[in-house]
N, C-alpha and C. Protein backbone atom coordinates (compact mmCIF):
# COMPACT_ATOMS: atom_id res chain seq x y z
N UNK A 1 101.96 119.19 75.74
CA UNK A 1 102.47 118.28 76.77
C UNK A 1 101.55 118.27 77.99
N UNK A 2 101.38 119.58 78.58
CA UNK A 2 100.55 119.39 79.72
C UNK A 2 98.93 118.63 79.05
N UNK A 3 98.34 119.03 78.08
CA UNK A 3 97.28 118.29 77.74
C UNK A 3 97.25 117.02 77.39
N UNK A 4 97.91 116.62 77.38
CA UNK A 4 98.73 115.03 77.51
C UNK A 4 98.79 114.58 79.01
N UNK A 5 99.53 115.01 79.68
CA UNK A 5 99.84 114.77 80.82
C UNK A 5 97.87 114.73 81.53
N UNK A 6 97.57 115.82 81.36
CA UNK A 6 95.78 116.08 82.26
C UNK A 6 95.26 114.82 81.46
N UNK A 7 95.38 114.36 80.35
CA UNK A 7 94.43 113.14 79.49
C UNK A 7 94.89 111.89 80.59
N UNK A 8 96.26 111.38 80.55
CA UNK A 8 96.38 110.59 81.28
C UNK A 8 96.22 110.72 82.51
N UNK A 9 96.46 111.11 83.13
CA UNK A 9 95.93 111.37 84.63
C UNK A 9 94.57 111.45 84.99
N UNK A 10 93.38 111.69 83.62
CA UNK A 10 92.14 111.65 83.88
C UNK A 10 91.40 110.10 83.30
N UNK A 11 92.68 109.76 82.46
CA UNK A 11 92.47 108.73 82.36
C UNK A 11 92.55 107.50 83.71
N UNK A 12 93.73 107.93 84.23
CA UNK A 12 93.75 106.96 85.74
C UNK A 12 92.96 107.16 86.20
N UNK A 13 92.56 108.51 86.60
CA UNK A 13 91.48 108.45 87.36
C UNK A 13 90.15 107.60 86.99
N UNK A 14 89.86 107.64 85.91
CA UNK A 14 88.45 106.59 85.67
C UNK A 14 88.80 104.97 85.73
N UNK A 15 89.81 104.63 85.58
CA UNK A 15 90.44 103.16 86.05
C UNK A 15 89.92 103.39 87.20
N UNK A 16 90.61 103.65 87.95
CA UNK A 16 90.64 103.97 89.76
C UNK A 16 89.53 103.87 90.23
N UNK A 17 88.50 104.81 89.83
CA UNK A 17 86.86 104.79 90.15
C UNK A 17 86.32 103.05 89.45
N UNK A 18 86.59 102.98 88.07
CA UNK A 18 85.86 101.94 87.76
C UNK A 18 86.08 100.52 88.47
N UNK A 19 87.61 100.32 88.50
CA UNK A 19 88.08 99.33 89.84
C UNK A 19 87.60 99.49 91.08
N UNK A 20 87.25 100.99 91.85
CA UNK A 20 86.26 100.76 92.97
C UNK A 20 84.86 100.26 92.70
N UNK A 21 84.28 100.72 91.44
CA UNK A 21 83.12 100.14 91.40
C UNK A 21 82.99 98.77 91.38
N UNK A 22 84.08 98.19 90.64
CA UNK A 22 84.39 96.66 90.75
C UNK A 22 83.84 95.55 91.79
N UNK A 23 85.12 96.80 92.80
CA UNK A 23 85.01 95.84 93.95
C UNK A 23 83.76 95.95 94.80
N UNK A 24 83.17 97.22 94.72
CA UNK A 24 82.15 97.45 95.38
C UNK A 24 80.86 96.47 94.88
N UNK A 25 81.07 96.51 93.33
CA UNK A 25 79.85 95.28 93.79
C UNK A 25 79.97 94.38 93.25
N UNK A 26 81.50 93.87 93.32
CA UNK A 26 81.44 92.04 92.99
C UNK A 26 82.37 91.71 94.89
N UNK A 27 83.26 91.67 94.93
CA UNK A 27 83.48 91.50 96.45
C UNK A 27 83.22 91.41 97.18
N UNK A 28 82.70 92.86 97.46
CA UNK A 28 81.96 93.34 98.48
C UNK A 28 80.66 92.75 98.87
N UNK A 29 79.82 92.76 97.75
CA UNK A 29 78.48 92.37 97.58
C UNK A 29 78.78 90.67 98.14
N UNK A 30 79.55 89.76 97.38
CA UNK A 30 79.69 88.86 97.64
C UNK A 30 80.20 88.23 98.96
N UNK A 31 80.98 89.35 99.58
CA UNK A 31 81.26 88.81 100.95
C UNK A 31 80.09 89.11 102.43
N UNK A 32 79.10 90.20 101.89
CA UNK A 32 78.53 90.28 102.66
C UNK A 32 77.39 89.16 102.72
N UNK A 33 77.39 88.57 101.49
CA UNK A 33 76.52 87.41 101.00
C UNK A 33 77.17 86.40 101.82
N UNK A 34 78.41 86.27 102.17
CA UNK A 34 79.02 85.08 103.00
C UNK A 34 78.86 85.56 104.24
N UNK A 35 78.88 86.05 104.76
CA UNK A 35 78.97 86.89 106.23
C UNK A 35 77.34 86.49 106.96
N UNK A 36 76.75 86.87 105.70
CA UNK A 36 75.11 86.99 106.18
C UNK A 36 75.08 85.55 106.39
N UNK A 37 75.24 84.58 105.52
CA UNK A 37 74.56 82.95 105.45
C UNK A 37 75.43 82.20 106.84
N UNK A 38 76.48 82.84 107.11
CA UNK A 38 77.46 82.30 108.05
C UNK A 38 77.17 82.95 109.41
N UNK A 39 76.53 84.05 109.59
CA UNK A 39 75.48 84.32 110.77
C UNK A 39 74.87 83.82 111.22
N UNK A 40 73.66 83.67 109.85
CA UNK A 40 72.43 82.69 109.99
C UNK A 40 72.72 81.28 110.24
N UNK A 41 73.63 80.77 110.24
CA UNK A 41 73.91 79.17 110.42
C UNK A 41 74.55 79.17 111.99
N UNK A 42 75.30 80.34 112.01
CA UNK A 42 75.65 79.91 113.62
C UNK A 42 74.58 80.31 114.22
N UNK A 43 73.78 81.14 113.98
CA UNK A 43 72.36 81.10 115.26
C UNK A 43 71.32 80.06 115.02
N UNK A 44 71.79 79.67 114.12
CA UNK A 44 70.90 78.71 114.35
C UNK A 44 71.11 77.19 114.43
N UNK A 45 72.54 77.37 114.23
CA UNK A 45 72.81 75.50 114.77
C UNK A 45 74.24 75.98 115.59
N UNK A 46 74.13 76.85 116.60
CA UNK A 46 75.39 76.97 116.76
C UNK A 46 75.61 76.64 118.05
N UNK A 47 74.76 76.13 118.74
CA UNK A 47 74.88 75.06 120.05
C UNK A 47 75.30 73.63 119.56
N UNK A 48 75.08 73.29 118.02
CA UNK A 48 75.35 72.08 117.56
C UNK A 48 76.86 71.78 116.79
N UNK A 49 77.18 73.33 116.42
CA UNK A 49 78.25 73.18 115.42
C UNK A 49 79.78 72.61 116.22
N UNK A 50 80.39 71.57 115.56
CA UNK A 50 81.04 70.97 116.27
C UNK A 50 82.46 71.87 116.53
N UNK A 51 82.68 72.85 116.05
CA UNK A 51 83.82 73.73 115.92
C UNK A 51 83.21 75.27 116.21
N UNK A 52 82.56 75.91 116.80
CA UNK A 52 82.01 77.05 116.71
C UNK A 52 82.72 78.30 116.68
N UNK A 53 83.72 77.92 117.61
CA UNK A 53 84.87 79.05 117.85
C UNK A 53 85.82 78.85 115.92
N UNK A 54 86.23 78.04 115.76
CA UNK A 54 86.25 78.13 114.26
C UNK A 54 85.17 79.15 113.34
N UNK A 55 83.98 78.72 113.37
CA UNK A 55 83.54 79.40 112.78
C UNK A 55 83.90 80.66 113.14
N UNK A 56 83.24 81.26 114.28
CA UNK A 56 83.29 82.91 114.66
C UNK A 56 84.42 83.36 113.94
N UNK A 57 85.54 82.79 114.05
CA UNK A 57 86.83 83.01 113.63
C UNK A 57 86.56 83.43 112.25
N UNK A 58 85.81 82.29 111.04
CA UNK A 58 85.17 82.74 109.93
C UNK A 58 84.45 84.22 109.51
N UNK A 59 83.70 83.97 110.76
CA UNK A 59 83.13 85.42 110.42
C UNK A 59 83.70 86.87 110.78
N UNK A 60 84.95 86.40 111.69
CA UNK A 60 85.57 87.97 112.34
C UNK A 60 86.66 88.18 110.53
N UNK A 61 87.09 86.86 110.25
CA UNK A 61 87.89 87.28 108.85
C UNK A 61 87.28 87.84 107.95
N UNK A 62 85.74 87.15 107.56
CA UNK A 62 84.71 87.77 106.38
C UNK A 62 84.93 89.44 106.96
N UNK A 63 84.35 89.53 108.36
CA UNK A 63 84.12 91.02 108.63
C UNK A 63 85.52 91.72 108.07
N UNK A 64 86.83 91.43 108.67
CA UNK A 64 88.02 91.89 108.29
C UNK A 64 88.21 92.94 107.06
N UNK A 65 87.70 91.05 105.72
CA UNK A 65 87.92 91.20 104.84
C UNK A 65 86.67 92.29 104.25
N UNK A 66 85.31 92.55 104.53
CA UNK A 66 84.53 94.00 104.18
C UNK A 66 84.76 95.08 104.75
N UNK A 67 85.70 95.11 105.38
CA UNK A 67 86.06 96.31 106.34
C UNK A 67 87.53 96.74 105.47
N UNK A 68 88.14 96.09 105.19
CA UNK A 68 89.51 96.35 104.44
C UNK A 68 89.12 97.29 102.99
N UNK A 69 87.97 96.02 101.99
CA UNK A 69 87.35 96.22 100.84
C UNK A 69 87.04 97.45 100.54
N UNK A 70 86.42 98.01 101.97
CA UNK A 70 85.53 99.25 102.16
C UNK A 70 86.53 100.43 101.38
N UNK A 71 87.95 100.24 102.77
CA UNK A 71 88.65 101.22 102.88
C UNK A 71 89.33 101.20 101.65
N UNK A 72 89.58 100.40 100.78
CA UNK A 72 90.33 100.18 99.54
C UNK A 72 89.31 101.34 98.46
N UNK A 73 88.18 100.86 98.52
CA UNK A 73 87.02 101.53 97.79
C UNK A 73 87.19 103.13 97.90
N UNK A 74 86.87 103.21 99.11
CA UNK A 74 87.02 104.73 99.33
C UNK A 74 88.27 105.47 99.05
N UNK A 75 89.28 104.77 99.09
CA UNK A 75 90.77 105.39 98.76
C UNK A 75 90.89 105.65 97.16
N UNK A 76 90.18 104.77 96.48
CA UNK A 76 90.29 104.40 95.10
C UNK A 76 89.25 105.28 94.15
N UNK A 77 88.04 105.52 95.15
CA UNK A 77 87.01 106.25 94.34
C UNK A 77 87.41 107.76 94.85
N UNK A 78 87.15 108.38 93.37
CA UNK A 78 88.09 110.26 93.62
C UNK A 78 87.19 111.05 94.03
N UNK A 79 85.48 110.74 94.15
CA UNK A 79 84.73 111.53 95.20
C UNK A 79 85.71 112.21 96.10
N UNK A 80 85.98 110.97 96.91
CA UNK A 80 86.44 111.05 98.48
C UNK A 80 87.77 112.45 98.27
N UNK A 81 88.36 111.82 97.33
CA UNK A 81 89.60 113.02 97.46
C UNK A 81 89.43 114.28 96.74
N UNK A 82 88.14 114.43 96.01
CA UNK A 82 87.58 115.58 95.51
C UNK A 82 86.92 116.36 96.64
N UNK A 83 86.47 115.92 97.71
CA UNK A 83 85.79 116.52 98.57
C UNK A 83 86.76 116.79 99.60
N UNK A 84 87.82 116.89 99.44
CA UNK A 84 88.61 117.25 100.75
C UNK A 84 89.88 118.05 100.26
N UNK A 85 90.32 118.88 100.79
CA UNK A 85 91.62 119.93 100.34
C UNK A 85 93.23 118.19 100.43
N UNK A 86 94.16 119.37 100.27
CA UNK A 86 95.51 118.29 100.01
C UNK A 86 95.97 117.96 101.72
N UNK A 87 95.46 119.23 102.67
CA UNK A 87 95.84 119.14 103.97
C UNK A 87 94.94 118.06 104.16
N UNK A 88 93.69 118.53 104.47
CA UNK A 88 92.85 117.55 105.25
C UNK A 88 93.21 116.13 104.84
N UNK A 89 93.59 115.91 103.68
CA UNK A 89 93.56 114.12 103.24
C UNK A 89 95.04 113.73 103.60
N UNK A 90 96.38 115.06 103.54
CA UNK A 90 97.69 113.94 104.27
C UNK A 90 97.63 113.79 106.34
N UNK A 91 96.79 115.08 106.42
CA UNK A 91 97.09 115.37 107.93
C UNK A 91 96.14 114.16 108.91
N UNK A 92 94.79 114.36 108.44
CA UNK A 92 94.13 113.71 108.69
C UNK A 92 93.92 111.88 108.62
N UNK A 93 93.82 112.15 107.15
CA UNK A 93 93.56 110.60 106.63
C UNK A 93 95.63 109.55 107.11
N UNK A 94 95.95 110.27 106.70
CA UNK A 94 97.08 109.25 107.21
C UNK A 94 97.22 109.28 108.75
N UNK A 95 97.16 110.51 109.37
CA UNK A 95 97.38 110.02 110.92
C UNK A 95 96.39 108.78 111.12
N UNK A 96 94.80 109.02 110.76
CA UNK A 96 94.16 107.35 110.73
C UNK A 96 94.74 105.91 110.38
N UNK A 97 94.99 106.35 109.49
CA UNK A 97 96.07 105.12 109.19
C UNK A 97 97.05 104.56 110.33
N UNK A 98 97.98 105.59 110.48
CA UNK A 98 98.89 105.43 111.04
C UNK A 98 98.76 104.81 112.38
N UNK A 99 97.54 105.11 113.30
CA UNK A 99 97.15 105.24 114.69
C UNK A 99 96.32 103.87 114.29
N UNK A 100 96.00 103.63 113.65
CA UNK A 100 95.58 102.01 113.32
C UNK A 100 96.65 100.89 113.43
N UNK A 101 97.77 101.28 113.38
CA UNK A 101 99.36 100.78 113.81
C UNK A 101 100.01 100.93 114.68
N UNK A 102 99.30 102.20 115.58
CA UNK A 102 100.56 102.18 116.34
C UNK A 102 101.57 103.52 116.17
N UNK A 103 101.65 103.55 115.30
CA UNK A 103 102.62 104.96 114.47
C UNK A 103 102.73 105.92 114.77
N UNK A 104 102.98 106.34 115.67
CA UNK A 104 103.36 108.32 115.65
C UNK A 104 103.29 108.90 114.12
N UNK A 105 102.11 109.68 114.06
CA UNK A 105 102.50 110.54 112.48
C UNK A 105 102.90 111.90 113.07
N UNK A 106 103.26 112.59 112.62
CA UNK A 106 103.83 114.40 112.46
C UNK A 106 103.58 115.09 111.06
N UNK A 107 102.57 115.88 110.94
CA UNK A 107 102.71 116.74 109.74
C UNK A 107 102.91 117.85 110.14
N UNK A 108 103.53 118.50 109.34
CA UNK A 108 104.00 119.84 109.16
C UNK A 108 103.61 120.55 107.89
N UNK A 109 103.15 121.86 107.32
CA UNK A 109 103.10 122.26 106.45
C UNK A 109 103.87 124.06 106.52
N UNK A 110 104.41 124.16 105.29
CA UNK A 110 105.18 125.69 105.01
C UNK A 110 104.38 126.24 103.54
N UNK A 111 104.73 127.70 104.04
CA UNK A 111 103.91 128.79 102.76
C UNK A 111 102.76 128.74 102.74
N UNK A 112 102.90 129.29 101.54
CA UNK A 112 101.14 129.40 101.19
C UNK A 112 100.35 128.21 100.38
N UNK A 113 99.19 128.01 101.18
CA UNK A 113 98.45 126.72 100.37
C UNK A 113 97.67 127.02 99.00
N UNK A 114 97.79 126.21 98.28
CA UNK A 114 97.55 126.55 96.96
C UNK A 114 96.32 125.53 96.86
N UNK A 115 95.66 126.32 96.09
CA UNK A 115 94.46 125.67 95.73
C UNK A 115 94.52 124.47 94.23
N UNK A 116 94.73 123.36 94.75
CA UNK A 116 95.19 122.26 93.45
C UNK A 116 94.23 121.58 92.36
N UNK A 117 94.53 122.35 91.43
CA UNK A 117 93.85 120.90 89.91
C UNK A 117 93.90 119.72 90.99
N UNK A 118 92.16 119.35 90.32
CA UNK A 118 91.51 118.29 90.80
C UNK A 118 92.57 116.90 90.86
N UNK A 119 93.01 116.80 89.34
CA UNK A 119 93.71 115.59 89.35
C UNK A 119 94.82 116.08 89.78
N UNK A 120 95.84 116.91 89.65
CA UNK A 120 96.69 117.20 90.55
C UNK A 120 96.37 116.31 91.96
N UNK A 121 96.00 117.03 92.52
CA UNK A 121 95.70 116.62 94.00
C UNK A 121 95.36 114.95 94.01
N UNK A 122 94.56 114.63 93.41
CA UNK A 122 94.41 113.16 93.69
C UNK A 122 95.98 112.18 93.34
N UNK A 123 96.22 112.86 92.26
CA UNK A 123 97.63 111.69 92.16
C UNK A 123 98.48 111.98 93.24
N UNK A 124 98.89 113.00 94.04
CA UNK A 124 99.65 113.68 94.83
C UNK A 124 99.60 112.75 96.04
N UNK A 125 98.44 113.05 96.87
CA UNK A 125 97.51 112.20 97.30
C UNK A 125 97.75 110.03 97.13
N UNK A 126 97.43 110.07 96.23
CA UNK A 126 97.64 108.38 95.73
C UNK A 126 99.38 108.15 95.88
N UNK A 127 100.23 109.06 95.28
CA UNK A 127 101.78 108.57 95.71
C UNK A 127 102.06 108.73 97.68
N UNK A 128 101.56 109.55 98.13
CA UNK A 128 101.19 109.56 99.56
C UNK A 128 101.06 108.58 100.28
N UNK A 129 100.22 108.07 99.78
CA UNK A 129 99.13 106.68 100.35
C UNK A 129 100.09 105.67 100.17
N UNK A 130 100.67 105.13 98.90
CA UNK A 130 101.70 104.34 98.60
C UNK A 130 102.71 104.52 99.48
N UNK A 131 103.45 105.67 99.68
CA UNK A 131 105.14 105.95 100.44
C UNK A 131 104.34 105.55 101.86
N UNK A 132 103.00 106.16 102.65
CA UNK A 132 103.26 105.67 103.98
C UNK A 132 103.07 104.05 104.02
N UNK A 133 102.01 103.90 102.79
CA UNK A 133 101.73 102.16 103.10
C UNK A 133 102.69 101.53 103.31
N UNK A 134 103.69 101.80 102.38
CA UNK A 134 104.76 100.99 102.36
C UNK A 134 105.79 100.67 103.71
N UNK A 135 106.02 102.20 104.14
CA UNK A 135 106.49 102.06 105.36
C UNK A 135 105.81 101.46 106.62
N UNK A 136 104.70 101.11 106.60
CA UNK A 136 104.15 100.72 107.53
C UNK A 136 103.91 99.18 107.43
N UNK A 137 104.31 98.96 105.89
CA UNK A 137 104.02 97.07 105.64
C UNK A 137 105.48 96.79 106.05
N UNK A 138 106.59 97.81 105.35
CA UNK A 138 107.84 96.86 105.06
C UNK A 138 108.61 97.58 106.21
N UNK A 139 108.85 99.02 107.25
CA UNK A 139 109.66 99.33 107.67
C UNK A 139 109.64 99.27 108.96
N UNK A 140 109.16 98.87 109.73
CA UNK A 140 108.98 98.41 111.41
C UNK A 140 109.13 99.80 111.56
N UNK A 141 108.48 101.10 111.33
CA UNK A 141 109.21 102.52 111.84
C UNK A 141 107.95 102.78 112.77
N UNK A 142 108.61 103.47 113.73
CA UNK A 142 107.92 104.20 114.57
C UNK A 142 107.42 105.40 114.67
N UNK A 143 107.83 106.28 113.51
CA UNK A 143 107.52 107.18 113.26
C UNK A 143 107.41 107.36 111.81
N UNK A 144 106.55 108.30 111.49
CA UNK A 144 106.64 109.05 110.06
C UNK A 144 105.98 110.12 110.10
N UNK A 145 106.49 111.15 109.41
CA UNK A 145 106.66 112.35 109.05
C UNK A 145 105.89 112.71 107.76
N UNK A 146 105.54 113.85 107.70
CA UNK A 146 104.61 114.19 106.22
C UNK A 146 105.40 115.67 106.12
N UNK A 147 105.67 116.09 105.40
CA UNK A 147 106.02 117.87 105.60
C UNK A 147 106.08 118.20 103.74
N UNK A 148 105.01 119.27 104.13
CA UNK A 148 104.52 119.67 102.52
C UNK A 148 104.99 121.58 102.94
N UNK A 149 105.53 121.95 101.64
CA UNK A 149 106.41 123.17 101.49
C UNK A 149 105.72 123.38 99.94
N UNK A 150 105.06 124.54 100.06
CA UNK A 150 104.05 125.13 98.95
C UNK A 150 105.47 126.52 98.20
N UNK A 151 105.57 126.19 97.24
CA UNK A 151 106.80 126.79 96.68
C UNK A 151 105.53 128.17 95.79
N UNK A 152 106.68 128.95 95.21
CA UNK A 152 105.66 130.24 93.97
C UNK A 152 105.57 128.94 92.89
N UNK A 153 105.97 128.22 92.52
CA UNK A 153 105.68 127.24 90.73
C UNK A 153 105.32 126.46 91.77
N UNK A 154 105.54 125.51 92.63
CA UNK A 154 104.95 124.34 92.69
C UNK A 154 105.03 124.02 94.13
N UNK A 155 105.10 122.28 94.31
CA UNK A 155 105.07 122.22 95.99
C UNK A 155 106.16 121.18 95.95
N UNK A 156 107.04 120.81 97.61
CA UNK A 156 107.40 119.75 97.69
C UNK A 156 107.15 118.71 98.67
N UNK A 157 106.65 117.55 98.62
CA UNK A 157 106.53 116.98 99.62
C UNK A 157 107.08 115.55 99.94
N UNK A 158 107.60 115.84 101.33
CA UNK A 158 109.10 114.29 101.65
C UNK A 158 107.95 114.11 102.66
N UNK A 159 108.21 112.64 102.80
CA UNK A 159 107.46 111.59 103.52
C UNK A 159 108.87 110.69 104.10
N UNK A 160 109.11 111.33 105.17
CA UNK A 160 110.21 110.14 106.21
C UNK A 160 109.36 109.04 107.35
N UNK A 161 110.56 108.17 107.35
CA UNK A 161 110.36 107.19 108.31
C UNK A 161 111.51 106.77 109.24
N UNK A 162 111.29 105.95 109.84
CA UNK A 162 112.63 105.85 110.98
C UNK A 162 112.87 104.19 111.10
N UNK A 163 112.11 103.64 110.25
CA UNK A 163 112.15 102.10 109.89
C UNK A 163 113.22 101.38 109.74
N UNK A 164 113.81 99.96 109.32
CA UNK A 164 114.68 99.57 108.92
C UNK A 164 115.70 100.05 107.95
N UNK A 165 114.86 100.74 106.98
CA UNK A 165 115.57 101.16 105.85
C UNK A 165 115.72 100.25 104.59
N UNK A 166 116.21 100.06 103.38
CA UNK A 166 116.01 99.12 102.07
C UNK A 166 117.41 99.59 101.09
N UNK A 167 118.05 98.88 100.64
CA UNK A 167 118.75 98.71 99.46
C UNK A 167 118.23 99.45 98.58
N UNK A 168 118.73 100.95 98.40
CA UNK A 168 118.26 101.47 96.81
C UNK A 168 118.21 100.72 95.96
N UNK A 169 119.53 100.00 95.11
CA UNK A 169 119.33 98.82 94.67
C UNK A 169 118.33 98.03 93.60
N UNK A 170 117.83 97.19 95.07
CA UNK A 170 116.53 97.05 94.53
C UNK A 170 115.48 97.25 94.42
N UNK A 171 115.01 98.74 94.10
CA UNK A 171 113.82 99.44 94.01
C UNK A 171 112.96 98.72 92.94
N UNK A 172 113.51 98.32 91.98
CA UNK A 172 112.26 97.72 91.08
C UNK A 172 111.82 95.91 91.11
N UNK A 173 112.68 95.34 92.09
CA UNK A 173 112.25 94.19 92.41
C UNK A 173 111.00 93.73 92.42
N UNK A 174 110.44 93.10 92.24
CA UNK A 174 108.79 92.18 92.20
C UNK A 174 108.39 93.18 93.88
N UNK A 175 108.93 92.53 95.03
CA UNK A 175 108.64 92.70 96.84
C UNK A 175 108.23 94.49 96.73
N UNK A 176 109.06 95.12 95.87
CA UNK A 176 108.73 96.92 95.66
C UNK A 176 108.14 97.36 94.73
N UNK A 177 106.64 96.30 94.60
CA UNK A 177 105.84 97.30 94.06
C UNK A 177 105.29 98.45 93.59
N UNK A 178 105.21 98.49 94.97
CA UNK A 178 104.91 100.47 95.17
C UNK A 178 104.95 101.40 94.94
N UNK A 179 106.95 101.01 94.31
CA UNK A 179 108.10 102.04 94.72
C UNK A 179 108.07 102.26 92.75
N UNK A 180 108.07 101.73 92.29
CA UNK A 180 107.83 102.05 90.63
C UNK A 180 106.72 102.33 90.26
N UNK A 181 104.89 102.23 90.93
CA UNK A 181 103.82 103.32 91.19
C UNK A 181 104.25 103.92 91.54
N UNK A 182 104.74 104.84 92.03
CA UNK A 182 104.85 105.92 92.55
C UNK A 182 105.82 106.59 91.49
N UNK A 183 106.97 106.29 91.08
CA UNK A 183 107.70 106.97 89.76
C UNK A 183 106.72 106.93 88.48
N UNK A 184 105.77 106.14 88.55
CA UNK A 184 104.57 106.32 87.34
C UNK A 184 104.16 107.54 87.57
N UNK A 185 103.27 107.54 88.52
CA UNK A 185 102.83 108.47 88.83
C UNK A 185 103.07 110.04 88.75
N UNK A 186 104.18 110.25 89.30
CA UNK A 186 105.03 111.25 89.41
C UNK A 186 105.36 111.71 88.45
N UNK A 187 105.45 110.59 87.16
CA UNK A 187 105.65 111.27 85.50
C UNK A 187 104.15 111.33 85.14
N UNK A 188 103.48 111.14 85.37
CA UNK A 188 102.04 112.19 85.33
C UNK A 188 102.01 113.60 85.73
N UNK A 189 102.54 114.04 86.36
CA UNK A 189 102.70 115.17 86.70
C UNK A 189 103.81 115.67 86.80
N UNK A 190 104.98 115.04 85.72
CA UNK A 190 105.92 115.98 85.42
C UNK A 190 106.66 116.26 86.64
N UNK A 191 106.79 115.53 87.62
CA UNK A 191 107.35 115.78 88.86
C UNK A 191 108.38 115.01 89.04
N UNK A 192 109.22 115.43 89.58
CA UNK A 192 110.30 114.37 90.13
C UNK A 192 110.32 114.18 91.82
N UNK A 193 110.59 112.61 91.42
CA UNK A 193 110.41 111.66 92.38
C UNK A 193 112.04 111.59 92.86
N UNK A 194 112.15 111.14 94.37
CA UNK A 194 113.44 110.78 94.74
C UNK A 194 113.36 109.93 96.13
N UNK A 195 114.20 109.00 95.70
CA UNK A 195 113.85 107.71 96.99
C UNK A 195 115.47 107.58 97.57
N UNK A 196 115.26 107.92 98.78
CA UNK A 196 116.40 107.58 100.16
C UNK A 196 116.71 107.03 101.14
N UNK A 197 117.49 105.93 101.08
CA UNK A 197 117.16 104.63 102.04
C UNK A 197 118.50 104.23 102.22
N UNK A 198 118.78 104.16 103.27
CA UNK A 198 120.29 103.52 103.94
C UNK A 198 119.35 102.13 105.04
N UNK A 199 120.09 101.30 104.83
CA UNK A 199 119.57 99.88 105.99
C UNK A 199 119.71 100.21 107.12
N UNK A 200 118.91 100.35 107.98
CA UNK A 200 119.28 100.35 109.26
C UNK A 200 118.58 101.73 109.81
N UNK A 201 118.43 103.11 109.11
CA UNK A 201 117.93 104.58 109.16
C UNK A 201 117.09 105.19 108.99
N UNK A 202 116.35 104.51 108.12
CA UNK A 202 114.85 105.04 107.47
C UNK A 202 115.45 105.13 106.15
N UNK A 203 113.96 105.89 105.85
CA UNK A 203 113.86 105.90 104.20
C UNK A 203 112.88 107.61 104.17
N UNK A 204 113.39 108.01 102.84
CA UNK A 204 112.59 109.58 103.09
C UNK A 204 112.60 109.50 101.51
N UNK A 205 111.42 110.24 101.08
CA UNK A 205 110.88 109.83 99.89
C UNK A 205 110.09 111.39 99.55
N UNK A 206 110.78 112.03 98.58
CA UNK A 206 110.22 113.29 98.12
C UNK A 206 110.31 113.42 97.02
N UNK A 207 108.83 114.55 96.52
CA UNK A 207 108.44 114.58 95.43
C UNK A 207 107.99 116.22 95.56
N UNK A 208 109.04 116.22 94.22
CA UNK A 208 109.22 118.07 93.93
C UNK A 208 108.27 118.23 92.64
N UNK A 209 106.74 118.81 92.54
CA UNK A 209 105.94 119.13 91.66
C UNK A 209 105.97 120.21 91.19
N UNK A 210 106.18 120.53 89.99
CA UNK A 210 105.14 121.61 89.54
C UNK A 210 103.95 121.74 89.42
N UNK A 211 103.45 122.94 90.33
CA UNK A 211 101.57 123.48 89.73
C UNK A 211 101.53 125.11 90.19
């Protein structure tokens, strides 16, 4: 079972990388190809162009859109989360996130830190990324919380918010993507997942692993 479980999970992982490579050089490549020609045209007819402020506008979205691409890339390729422990990538990398919004983050960590299987850590990591994204697309919250508790078998970690809150309900609706990645996931690693949401209170979202 567990050699089952490590196949698929190493299997995502090479999706994951090969989709960053994807984008890295069909997108990417291609938008900087628009960015560049849309430079070169406003300096050089851009006392003439009858809309200019339009354009710029063009080019602050192109930029947007290679600046987004980037961060998608790097989240997606497992270098990045191979080179960094489980602290540094929730404490760190999400307060970035978060402070890109606006967001108060708070992490907390208990016990002893355990040193995690590679893919361990990256899927751990990837359901992470999902629970805050989400709260930060769908829950107007002002806060969120990270708090990881390193157990003797395994770890647990709840991810709260103070947002609107959502209909358990409809967790598997088309609009909650996310929220059924993340129960994928979680049966990669044999973990159980648990989602808590009253309208109006937040939503707190923990995941009890074994490793």
């Amino acid at each position: 079972m567990a050699d089952n479980q490590n196949g698929m999970a190493a299997e995502y992982e090479r999706v994951m990388n090969k989709t960053a490579k994807d984008i890295h050089d069909n997108i990417l490549q291609i938008s900087y190809l628009i960015k560049m020609q849309l430079d070169v045209f406003l300096d050089a007819q851009g006392a003439r162009v009858k809309d200019a402020a339009a354009l710029r506008y063009a080019i602050q979205l192109v930029s947007q859109l290679i600046a987004d691409a980037n961060k998608i890339c790097l989240r997606l390729n497992n270098d990045f989360i191979l080179s960094n422990n489980l602290s540094t990538l929730l404490q760190f990398d999400m307060e970035r996130i978060c402070r890109t919004m606006s967001i108060d983050f708070h992490y907390q960590q208990k016990g002893d830190v355990k040193v995690l299987d590679p893919q361990l850590k990256s899927v751990i990591y990837r359901i992470a990324i999902e629970a805050v994204e989400n709260a930060i697309k769908h829950s107007v919250a002002a806060n969120i919380w990270i708090n990881i508790n390193f157990k003797d078998h395994g770890l647990i970690m709840e991810i709260k918010d103070d947002g609107c809150g959502f209909a358990t309900d409809k967790l598997h609706v088309k609009e909650t993507i996310g929220l059924p990645y993340m129960y994928q996931r979680a049966k990669l690693l044999n973990a159980e997942l648990n989602i808590d949401s009253v309208l109006g209170t937040g939503s707190k979202i923990t995941l009890n692993c074994p490793c």
